[in-house]
PDB file of N, CA and C in Angstrom:
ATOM      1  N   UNK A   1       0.944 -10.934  -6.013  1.00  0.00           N
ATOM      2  CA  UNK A   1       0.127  -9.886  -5.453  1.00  0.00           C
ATOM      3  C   UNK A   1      -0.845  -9.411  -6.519  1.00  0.00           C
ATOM      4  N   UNK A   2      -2.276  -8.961  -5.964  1.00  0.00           N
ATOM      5  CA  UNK A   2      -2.995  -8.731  -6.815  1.00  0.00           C
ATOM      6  C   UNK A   2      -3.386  -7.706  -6.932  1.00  0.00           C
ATOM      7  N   UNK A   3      -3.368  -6.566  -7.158  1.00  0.00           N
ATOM      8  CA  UNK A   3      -4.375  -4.900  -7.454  1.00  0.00           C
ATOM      9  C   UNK A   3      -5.547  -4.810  -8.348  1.00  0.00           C
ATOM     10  N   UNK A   4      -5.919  -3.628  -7.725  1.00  0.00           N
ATOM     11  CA  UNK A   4      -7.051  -3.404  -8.769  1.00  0.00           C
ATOM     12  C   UNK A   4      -6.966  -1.377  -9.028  1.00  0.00           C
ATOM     13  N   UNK A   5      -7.319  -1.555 -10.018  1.00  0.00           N
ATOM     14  CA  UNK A   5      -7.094  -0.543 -10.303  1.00  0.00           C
ATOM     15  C   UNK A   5      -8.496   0.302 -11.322  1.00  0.00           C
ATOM     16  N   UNK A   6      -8.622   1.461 -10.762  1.00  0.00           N
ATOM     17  CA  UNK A   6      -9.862   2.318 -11.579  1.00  0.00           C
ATOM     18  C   UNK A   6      -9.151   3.096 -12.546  1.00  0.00           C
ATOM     19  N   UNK A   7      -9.352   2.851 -14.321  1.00  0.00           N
ATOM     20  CA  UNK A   7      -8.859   3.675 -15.192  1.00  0.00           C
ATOM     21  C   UNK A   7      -9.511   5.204 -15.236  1.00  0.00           C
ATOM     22  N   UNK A   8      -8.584   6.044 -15.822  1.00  0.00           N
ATOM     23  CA  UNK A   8      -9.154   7.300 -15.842  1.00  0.00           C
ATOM     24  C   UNK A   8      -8.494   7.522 -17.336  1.00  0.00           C
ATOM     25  N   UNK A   9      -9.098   8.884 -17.925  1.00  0.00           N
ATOM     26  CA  UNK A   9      -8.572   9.062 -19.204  1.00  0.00           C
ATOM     27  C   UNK A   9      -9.220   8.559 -20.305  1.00  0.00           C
ATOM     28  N   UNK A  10      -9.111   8.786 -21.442  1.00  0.00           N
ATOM     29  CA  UNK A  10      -9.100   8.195 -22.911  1.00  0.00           C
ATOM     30  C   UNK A  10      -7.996   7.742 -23.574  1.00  0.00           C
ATOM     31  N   UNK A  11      -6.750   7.563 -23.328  1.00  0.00           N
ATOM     32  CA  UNK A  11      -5.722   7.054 -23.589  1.00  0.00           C
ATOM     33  C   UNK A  11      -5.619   6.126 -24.231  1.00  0.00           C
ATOM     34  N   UNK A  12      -6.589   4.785 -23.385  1.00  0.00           N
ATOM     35  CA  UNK A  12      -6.379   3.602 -23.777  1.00  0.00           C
ATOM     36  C   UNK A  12      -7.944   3.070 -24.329  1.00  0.00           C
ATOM     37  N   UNK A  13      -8.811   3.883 -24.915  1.00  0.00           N
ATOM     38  CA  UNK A  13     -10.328   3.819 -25.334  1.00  0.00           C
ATOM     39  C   UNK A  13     -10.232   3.267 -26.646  1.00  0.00           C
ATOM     40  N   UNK A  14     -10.255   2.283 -27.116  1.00  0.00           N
ATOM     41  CA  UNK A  14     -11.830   1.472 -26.887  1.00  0.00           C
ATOM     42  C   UNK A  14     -11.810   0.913 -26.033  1.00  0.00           C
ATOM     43  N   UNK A  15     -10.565   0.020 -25.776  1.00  0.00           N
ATOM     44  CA  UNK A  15     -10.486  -1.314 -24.810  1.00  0.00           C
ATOM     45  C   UNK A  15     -11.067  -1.009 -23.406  1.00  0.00           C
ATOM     46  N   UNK A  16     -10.003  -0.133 -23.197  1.00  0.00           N
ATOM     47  CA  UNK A  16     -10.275   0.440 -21.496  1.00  0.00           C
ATOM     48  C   UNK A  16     -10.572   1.954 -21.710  1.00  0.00           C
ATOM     49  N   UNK A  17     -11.901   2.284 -20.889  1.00  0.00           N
ATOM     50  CA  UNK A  17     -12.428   3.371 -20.777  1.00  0.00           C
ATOM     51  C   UNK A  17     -12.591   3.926 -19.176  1.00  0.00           C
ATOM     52  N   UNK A  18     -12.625   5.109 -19.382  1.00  0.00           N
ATOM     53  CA  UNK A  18     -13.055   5.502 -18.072  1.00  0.00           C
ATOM     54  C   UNK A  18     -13.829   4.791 -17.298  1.00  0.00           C
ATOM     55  N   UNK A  19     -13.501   5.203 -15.786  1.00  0.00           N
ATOM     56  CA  UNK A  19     -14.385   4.347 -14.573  1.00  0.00           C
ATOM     57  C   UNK A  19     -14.437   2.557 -14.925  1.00  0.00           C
ATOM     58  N   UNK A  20     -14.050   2.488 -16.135  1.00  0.00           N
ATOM     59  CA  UNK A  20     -13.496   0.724 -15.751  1.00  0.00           C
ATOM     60  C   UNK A  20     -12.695   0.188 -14.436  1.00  0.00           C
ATOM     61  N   UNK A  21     -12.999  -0.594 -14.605  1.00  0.00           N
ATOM     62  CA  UNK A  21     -11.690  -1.278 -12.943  1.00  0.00           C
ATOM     63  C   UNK A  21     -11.156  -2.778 -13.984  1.00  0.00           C
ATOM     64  N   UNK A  22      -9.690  -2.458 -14.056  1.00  0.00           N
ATOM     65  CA  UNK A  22      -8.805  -3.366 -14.160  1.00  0.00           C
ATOM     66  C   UNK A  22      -7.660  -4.501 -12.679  1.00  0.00           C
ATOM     67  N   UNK A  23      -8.003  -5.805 -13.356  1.00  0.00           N
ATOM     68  CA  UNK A  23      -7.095  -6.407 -12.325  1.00  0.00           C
ATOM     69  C   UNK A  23      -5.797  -6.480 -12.706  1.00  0.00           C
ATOM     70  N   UNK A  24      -4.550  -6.342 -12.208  1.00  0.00           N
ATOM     71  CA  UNK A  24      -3.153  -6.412 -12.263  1.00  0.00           C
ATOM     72  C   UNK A  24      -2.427  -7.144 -11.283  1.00  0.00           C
ATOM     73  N   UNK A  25      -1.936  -8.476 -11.954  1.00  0.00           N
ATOM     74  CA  UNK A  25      -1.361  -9.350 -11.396  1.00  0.00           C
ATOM     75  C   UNK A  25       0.465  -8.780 -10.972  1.00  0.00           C
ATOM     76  N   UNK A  26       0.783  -8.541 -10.394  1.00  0.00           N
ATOM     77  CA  UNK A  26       2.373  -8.331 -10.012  1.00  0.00           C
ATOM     78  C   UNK A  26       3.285  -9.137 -10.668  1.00  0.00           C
ATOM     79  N   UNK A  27       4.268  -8.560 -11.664  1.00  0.00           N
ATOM     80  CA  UNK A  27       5.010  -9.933 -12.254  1.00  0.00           C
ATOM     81  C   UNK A  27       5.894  -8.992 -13.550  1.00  0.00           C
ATOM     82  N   UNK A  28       7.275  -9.740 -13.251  1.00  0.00           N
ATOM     83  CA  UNK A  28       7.734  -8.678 -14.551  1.00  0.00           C
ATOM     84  C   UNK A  28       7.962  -9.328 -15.523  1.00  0.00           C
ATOM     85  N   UNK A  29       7.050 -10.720 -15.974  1.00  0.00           N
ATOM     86  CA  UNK A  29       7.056 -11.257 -17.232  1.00  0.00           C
ATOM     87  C   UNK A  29       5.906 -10.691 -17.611  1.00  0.00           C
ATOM     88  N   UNK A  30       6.461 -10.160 -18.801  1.00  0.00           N
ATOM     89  CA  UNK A  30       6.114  -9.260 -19.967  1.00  0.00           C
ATOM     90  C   UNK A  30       6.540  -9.873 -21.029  1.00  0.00           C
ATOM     91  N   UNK A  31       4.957  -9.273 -22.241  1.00  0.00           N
ATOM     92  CA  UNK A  31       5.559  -9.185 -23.336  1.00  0.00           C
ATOM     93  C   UNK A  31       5.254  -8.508 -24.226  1.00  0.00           C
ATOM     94  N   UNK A  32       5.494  -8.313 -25.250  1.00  0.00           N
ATOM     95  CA  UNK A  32       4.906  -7.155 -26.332  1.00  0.00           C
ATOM     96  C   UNK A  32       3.469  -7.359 -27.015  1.00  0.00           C
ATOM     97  N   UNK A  33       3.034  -6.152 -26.362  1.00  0.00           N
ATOM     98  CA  UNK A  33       1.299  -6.122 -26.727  1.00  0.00           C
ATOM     99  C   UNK A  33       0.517  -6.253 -25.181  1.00  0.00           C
ATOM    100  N   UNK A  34       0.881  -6.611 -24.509  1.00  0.00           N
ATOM    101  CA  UNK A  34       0.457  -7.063 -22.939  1.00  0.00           C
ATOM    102  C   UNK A  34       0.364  -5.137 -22.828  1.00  0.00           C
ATOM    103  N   UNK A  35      -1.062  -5.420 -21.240  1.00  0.00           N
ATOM    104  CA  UNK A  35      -1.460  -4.330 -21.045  1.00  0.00           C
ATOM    105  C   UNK A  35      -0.728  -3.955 -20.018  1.00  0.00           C
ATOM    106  N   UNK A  36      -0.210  -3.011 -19.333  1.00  0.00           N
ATOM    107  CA  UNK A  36       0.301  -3.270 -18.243  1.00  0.00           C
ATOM    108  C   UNK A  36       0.042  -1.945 -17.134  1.00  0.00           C
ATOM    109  N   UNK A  37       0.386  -1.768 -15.640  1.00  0.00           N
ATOM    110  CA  UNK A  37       0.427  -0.732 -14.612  1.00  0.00           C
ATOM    111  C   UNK A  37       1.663  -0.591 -14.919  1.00  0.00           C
ATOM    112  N   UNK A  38       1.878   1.576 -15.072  1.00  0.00           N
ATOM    113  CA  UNK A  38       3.285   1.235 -14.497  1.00  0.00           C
ATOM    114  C   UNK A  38       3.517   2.405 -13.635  1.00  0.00           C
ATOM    115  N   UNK A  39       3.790   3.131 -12.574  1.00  0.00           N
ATOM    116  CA  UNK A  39       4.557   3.826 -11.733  1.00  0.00           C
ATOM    117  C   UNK A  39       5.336   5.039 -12.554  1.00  0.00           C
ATOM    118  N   UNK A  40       4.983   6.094 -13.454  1.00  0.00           N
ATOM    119  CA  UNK A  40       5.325   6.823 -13.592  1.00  0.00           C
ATOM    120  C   UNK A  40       5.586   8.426 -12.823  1.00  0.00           C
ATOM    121  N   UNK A  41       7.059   8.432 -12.863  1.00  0.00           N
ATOM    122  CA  UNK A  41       7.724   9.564 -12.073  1.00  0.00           C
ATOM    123  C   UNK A  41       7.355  10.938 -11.983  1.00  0.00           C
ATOM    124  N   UNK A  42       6.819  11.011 -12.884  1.00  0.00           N
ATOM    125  CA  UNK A  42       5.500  12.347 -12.753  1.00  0.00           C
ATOM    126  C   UNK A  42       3.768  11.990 -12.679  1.00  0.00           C
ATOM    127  N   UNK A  43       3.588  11.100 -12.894  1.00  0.00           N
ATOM    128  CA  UNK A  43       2.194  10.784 -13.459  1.00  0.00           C
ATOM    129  C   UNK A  43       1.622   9.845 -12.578  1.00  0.00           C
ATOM    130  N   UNK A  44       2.334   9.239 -11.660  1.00  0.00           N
ATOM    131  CA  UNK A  44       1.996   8.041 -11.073  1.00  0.00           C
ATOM    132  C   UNK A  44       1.618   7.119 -11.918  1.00  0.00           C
ATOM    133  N   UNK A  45       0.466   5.789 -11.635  1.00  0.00           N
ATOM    134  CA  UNK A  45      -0.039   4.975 -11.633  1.00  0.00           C
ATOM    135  C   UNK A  45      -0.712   5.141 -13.296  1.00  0.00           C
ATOM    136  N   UNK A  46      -0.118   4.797 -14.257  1.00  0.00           N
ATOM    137  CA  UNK A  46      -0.591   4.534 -15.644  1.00  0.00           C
ATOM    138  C   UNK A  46      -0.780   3.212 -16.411  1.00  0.00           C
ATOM    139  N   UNK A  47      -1.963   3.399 -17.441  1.00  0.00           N
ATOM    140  CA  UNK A  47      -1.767   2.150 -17.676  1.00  0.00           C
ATOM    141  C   UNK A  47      -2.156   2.220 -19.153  1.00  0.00           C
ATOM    142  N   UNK A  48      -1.246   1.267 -19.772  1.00  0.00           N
ATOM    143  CA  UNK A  48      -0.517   1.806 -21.063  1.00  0.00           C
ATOM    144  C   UNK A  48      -0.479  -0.413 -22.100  1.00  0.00           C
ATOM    145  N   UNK A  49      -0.142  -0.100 -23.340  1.00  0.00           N
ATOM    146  CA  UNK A  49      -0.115  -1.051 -23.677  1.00  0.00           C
ATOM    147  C   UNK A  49       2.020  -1.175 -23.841  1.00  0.00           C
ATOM    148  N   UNK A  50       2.465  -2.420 -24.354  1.00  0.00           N
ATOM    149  CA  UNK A  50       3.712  -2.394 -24.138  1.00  0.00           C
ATOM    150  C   UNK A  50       4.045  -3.018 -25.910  1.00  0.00           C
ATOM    151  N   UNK A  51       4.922  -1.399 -26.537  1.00  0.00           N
ATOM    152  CA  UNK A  51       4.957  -1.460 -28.236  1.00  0.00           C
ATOM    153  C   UNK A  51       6.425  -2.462 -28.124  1.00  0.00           C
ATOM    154  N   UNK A  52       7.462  -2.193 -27.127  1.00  0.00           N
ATOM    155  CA  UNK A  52       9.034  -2.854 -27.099  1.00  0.00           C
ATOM    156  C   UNK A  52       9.373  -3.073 -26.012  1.00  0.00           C
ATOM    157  N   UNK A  53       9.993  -3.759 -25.835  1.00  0.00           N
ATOM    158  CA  UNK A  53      10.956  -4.256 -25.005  1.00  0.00           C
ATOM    159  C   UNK A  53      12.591  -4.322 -25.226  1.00  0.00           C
ATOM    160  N   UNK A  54      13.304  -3.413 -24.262  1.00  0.00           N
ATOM    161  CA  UNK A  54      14.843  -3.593 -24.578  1.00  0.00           C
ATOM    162  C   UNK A  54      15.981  -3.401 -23.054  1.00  0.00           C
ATOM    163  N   UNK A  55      16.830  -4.163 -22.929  1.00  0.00           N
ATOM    164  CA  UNK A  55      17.672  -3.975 -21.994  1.00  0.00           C
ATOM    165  C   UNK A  55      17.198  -2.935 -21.263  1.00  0.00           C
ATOM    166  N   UNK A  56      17.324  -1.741 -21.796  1.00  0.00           N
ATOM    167  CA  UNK A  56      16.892  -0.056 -20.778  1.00  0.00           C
ATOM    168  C   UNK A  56      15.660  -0.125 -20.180  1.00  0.00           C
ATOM    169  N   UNK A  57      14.671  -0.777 -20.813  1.00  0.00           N
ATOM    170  CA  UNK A  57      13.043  -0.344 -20.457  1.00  0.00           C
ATOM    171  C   UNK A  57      12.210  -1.011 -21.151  1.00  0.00           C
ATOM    172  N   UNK A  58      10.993  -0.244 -21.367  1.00  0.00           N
ATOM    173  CA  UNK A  58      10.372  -0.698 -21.874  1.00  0.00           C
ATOM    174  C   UNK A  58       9.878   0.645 -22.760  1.00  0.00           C
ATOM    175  N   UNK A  59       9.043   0.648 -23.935  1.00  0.00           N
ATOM    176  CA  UNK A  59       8.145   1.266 -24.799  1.00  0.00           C
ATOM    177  C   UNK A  59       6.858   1.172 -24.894  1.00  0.00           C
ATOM    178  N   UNK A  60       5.776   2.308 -24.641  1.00  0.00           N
ATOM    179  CA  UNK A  60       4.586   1.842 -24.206  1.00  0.00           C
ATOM    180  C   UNK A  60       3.299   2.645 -25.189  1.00  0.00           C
ATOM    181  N   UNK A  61       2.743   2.381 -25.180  1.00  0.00           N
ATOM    182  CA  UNK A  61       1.600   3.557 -25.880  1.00  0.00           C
ATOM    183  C   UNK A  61       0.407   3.195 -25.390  1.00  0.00           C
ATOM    184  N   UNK A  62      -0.275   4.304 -25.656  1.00  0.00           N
ATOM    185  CA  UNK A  62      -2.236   4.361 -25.453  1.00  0.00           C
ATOM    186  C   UNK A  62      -2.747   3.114 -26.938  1.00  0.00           C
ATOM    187  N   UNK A  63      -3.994   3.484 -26.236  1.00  0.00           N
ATOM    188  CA  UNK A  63      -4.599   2.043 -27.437  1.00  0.00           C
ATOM    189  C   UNK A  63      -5.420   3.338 -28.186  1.00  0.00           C
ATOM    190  N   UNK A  64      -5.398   4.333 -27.980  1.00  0.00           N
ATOM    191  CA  UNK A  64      -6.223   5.418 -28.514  1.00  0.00           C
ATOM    192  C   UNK A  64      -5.410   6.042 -29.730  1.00  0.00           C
ATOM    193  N   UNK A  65      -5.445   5.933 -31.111  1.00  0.00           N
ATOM    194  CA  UNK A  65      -5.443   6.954 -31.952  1.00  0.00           C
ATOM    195  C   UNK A  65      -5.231   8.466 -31.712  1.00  0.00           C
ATOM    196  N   UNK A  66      -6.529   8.661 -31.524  1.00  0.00           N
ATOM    197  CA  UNK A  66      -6.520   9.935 -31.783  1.00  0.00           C
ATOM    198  C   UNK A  66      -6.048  10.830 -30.599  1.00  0.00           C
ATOM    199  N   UNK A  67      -5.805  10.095 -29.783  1.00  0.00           N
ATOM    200  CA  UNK A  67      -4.850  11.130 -28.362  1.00  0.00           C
ATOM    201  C   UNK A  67      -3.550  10.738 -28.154  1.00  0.00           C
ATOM    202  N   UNK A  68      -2.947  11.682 -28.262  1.00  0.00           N
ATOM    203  CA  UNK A  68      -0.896  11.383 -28.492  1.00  0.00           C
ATOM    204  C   UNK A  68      -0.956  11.319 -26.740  1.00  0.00           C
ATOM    205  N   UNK A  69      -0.770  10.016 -26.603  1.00  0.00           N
ATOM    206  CA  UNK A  69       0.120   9.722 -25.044  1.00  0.00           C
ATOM    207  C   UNK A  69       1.026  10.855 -24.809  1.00  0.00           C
ATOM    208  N   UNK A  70       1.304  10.826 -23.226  1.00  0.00           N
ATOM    209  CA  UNK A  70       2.522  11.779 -23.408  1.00  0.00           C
ATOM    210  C   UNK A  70       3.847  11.016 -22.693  1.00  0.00           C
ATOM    211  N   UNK A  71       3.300   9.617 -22.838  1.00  0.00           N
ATOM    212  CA  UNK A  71       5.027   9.034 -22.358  1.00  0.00           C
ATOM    213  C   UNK A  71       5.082   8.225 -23.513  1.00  0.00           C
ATOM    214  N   UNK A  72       4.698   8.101 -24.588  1.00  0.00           N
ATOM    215  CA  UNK A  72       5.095   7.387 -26.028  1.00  0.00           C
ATOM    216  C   UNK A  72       6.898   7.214 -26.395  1.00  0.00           C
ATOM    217  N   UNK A  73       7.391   8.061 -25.699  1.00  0.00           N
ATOM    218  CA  UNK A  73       8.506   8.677 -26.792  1.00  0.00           C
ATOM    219  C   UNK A  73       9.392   8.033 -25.780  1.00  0.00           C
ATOM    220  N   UNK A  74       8.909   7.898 -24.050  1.00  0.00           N
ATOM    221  CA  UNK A  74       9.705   7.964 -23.202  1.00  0.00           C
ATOM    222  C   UNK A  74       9.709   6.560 -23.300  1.00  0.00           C
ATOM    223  N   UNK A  75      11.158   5.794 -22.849  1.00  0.00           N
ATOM    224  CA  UNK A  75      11.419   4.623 -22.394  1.00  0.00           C
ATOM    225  C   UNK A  75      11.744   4.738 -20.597  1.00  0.00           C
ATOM    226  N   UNK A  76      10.238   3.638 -20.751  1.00  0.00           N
ATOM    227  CA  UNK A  76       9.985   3.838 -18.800  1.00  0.00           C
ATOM    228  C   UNK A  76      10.618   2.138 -18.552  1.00  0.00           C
ATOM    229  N   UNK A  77      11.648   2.828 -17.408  1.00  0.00           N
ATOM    230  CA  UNK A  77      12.304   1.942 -16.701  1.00  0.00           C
ATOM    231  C   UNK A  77      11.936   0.335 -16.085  1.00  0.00           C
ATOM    232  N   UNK A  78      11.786  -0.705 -15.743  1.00  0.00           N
ATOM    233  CA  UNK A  78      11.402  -1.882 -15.898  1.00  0.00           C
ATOM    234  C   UNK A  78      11.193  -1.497 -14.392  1.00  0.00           C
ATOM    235  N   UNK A  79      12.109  -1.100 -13.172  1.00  0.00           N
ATOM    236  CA  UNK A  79      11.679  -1.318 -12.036  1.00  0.00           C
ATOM    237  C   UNK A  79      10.328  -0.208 -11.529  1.00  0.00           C
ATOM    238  N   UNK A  80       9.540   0.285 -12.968  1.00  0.00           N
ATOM    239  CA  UNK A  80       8.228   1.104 -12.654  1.00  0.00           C
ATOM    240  C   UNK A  80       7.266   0.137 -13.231  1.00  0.00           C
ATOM    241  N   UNK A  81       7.661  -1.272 -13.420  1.00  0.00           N
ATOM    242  CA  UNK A  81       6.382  -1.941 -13.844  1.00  0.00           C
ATOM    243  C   UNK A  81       5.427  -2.187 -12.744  1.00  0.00           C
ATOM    244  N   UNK A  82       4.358  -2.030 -12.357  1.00  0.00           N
ATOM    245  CA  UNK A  82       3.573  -2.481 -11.143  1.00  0.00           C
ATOM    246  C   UNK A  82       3.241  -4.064 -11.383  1.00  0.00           C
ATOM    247  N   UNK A  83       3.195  -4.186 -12.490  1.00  0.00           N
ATOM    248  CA  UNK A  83       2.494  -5.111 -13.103  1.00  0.00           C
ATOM    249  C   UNK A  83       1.188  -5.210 -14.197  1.00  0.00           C
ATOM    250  N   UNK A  84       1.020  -6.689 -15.030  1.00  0.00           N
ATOM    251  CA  UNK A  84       0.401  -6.697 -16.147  1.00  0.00           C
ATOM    252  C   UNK A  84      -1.779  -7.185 -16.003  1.00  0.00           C
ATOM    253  N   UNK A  85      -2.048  -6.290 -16.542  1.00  0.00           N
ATOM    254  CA  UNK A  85      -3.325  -5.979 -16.575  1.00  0.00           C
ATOM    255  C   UNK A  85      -3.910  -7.388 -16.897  1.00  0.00           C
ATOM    256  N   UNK A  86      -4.976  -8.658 -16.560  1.00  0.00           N
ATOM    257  CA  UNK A  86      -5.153  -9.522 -16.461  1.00  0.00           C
ATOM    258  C   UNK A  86      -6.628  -9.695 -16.623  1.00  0.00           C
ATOM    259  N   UNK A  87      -7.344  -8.690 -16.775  1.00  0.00           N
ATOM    260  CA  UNK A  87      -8.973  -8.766 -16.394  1.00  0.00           C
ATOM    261  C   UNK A  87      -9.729  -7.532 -15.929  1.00  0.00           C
ATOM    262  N   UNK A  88     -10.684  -7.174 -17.259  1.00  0.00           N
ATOM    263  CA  UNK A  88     -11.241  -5.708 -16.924  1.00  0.00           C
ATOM    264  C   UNK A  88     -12.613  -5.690 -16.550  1.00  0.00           C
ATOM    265  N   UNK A  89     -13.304  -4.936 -15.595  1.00  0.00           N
ATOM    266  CA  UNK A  89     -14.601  -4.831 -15.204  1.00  0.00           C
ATOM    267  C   UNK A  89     -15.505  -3.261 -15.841  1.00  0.00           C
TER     268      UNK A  89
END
């Protein structure tokens, strides 16, 4: 399955900036450094880079420096992956 998705935020700036549109292929092969969608329980629909991978989840961060993510710390669950970012417009 394929999505598309419109970024919002500075989170993930340089790479991905506002009003970009990213494609996201459905798929829970992952790996570390891959961009990915994920389904967060307060936040919805985020999209984040992936720092770890472990049994529990996953570990994710912004590509941005100078703005502290606010799910950095959190390990988000594998069945909130939407899927991995594949192609940005």
């Amino acid at each position: 399955m394929l999505y598309i998705y419109k970024v919002k935020g500075i989170s993930m700036e340089p790479n991905y900036c506002s009003n970009d549109h990213v494609f996201c292929i459905k798929t829970k092969k992952i790996k570390v450094n891959d961009v990915v969608v994920l389904n967060h329980k307060i936040h919805g629909k985020i999209i984040k880079r992936v720092q770890s991978i472990n049994e529990n989840g996953l570990f994710v961060s912004g590509d941005n420096k100078a703005y502290d993510s606010f799910i950095t710390n959190e390990c988000q669950p594998i069945k909130s992956l939407v899927g991995r970012v594949f192609y940005k417009v």
